[in-house]
C-alpha atoms as a PDB file:
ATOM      1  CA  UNK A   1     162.385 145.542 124.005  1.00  0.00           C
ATOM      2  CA  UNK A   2     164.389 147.269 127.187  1.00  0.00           C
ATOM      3  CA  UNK A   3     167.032 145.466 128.722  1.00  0.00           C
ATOM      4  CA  UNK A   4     165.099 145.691 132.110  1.00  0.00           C
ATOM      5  CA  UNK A   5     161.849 143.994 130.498  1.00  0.00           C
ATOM      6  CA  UNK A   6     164.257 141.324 128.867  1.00  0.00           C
ATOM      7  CA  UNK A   7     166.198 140.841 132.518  1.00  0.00           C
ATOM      8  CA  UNK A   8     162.759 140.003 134.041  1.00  0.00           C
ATOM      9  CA  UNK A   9     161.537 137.897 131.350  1.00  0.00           C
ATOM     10  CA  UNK A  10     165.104 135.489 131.443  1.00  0.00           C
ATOM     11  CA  UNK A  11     164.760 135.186 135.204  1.00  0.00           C
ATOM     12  CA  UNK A  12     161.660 134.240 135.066  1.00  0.00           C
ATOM     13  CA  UNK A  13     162.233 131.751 132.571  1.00  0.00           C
ATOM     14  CA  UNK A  14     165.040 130.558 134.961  1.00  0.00           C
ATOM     15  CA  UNK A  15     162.369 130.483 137.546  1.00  0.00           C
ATOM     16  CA  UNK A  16     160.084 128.294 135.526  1.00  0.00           C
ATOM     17  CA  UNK A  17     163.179 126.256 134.744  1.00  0.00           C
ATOM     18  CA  UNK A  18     164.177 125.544 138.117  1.00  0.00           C
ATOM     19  CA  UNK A  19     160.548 125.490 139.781  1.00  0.00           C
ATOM     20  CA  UNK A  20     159.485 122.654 136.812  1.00  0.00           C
ATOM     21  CA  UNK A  21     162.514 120.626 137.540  1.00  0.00           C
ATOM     22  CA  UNK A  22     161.795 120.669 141.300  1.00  0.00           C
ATOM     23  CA  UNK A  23     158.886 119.467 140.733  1.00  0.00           C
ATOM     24  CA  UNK A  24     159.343 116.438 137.906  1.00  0.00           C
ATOM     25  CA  UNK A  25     162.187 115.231 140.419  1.00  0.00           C
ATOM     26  CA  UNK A  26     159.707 115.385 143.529  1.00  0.00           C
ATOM     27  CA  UNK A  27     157.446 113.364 141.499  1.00  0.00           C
ATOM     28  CA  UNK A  28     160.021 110.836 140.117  1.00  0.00           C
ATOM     29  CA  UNK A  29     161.172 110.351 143.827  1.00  0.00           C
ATOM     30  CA  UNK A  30     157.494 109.664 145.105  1.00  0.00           C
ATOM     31  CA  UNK A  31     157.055 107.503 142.445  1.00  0.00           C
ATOM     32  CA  UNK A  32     159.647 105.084 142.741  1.00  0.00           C
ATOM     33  CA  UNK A  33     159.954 105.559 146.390  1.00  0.00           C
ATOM     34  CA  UNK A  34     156.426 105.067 147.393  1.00  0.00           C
ATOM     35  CA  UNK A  35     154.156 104.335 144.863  1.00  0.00           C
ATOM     36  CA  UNK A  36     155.105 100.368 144.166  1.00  0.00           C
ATOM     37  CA  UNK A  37     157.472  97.827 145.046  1.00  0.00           C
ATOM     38  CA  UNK A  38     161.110  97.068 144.202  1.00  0.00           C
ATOM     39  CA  UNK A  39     162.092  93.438 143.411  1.00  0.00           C
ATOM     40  CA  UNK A  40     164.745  91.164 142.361  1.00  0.00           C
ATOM     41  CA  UNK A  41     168.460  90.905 142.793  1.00  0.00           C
ATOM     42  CA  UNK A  42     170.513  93.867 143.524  1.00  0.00           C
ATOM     43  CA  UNK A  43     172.523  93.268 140.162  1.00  0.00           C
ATOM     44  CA  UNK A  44     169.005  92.840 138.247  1.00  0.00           C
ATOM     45  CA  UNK A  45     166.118  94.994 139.819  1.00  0.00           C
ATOM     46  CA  UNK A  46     162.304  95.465 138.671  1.00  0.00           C
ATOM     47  CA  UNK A  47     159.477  98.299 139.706  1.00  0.00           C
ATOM     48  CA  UNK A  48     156.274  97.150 139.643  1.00  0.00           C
ATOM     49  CA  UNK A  49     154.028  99.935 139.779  1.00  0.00           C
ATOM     50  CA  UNK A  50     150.919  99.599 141.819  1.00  0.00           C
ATOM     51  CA  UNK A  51     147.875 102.060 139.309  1.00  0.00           C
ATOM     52  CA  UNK A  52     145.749 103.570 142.020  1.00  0.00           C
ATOM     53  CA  UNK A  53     145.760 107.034 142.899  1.00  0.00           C
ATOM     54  CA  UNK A  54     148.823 108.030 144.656  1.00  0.00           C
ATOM     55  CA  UNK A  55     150.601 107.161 141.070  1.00  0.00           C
ATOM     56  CA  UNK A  56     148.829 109.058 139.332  1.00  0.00           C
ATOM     57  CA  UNK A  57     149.225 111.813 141.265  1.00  0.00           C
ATOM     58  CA  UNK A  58     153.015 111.566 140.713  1.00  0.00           C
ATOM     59  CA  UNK A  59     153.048 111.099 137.180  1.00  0.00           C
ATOM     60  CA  UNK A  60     150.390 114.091 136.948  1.00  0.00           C
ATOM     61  CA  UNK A  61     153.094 116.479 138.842  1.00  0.00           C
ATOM     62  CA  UNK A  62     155.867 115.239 136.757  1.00  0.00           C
ATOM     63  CA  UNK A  63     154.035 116.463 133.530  1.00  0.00           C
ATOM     64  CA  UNK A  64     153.387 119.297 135.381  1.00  0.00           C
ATOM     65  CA  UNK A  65     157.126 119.832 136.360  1.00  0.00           C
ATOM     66  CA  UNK A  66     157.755 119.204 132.438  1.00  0.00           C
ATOM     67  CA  UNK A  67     155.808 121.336 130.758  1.00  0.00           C
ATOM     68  CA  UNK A  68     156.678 123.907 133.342  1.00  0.00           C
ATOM     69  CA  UNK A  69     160.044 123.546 132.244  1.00  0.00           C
ATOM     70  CA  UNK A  70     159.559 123.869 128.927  1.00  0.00           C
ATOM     71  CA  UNK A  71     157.821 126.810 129.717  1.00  0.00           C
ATOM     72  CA  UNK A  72     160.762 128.458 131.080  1.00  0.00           C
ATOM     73  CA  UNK A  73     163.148 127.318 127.997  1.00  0.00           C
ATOM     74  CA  UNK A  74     160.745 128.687 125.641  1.00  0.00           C
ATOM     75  CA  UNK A  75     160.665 131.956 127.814  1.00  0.00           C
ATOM     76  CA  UNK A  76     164.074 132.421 128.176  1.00  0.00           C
ATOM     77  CA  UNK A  77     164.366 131.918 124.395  1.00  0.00           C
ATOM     78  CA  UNK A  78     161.857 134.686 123.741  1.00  0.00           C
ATOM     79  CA  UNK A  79     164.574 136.775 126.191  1.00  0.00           C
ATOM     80  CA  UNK A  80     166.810 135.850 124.200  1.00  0.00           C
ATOM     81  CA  UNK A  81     165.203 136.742 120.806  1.00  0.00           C
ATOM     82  CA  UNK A  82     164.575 140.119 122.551  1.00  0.00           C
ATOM     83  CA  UNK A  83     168.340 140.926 123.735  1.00  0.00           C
ATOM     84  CA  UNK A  84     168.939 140.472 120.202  1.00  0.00           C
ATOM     85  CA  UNK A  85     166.699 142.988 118.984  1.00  0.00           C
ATOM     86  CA  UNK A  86     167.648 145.186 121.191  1.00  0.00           C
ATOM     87  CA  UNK A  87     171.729 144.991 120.269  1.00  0.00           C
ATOM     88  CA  UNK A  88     171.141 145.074 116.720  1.00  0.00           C
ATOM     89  CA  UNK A  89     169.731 148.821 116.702  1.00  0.00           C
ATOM     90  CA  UNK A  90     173.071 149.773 118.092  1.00  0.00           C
ATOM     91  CA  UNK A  91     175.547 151.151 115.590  1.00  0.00           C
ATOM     92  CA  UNK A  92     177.999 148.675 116.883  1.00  0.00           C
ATOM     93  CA  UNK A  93     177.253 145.392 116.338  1.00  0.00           C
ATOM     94  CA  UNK A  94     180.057 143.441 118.464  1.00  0.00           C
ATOM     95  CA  UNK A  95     177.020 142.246 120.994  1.00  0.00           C
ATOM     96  CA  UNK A  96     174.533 141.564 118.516  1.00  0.00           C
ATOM     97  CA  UNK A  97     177.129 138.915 116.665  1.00  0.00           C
ATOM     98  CA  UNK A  98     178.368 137.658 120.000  1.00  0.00           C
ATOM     99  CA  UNK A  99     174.635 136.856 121.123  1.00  0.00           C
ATOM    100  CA  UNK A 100     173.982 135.677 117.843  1.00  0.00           C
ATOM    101  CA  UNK A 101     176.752 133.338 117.285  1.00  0.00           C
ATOM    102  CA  UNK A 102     177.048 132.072 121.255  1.00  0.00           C
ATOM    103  CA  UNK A 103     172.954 131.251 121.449  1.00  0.00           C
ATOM    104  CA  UNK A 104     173.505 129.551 118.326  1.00  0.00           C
ATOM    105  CA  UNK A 105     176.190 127.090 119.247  1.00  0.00           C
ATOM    106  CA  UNK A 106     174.556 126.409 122.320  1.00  0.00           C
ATOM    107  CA  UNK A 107     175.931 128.794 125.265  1.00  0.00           C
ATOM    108  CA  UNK A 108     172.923 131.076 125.329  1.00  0.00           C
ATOM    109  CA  UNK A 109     173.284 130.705 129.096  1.00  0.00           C
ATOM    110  CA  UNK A 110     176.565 132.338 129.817  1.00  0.00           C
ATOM    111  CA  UNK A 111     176.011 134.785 126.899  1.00  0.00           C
ATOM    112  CA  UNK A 112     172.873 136.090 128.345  1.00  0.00           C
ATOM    113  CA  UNK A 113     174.265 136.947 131.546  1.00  0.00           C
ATOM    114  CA  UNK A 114     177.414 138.237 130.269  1.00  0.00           C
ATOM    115  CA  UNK A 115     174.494 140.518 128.047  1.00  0.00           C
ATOM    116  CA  UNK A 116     172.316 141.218 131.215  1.00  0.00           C
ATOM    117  CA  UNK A 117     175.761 142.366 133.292  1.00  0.00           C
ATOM    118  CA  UNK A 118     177.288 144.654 130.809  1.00  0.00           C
ATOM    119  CA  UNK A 119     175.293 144.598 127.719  1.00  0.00           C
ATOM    120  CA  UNK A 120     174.145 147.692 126.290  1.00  0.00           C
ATOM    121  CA  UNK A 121     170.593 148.836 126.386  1.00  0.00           C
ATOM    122  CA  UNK A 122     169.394 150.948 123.239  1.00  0.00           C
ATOM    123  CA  UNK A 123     166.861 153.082 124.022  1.00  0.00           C
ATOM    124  CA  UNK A 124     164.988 155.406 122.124  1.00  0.00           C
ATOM    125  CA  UNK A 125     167.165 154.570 118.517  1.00  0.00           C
ATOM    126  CA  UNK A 126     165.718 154.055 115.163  1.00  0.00           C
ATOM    127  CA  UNK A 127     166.771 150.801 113.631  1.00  0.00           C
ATOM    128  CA  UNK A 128     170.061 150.806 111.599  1.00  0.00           C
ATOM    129  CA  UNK A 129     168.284 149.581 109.101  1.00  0.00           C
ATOM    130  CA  UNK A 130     164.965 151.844 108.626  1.00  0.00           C
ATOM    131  CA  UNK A 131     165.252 153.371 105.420  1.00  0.00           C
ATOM    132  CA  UNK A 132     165.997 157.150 104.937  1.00  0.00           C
ATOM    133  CA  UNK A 133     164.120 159.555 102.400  1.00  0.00           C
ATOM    134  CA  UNK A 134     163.900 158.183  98.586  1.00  0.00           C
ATOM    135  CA  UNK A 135     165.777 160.513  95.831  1.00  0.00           C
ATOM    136  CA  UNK A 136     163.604 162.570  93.677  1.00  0.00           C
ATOM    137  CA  UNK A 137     162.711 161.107  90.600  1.00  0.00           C
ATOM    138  CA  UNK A 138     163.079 162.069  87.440  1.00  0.00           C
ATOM    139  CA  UNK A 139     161.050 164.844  85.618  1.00  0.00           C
ATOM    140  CA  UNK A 140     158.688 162.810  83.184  1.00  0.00           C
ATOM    141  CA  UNK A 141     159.950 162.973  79.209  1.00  0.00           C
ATOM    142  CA  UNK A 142     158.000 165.688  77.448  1.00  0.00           C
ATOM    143  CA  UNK A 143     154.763 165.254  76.033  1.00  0.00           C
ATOM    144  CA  UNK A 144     154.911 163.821  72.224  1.00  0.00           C
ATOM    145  CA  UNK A 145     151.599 165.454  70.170  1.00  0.00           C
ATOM    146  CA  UNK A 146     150.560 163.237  66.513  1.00  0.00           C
ATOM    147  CA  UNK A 147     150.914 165.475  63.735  1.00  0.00           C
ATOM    148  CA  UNK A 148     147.859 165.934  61.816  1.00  0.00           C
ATOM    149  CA  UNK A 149     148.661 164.567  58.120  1.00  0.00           C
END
């Protein structure tokens, strides 16, 4: 994968991210702002929910706004997957480890911009790994005849 197709995938999965949160907080405001009533003390205060339409509404765009979310974590993940693929055809492997070892421990965030500003793209490479031509083999043992007795 090209570091331009892997720029566009993350920020759309940043997008998503943002776009789904939007939403699930729109929702949870509605909600509990307009869709039932607030009672009790202020130290010890219930929501009662009233069920009719209006609430369902809201709790139908907060699982939108979720899974939306989601959607964007799971994308920028595949970004992620696909910066890493990309830095480990290069014959130095200082980015590859970095991206490895920061998505790992949880600052894939950071990492992938630090990648996206002055990563390196490999284009056009064979893998490191792909294996070269196989040695010759040996010339077969000779050819043992049965002596007639």
């Amino acid at each position: 994968m090209q570091k331009p197709r892997i720029m566009r995938i993350w920020l759309g999965g940043l997008v998503a991210i943002g776009v789904g949160l939007l939403v699930l907080l729109v929702g949870l405001g509605l909600m509990l702002g307009l869709s039932g009533t607030w009672r009790g003390p202020s130290n010890s205060v219930t929501f009662t929910p009233r069920y009719d339409a209006f609430f369902w509404a809201t709790a139908a765009m907060m699982v939108t706004g979720g899974t939306t979310l989601i959607g964007g974590a799971i994308t920028q993940c595949v970004a992620w997957i696909g910066a890493l693929m990309n830095t480990f055809r290069a014959q130095d492997k200082t980015w590859f480890v970095a991206l490895l070892a920061l998505g790992l421990l949880g600052f894939q965030f950071p990492a992938m911009i630090a990648y996206l500003v002055a990563g390196p793209d490999v284009r056009d490479l064979p893998p490191t790994w792909a294996p070269t031509s196989a040695p010759p083999l040996p010339p077969p043992p000779p050819m043992i005849h049965p002596q007639s007795v």
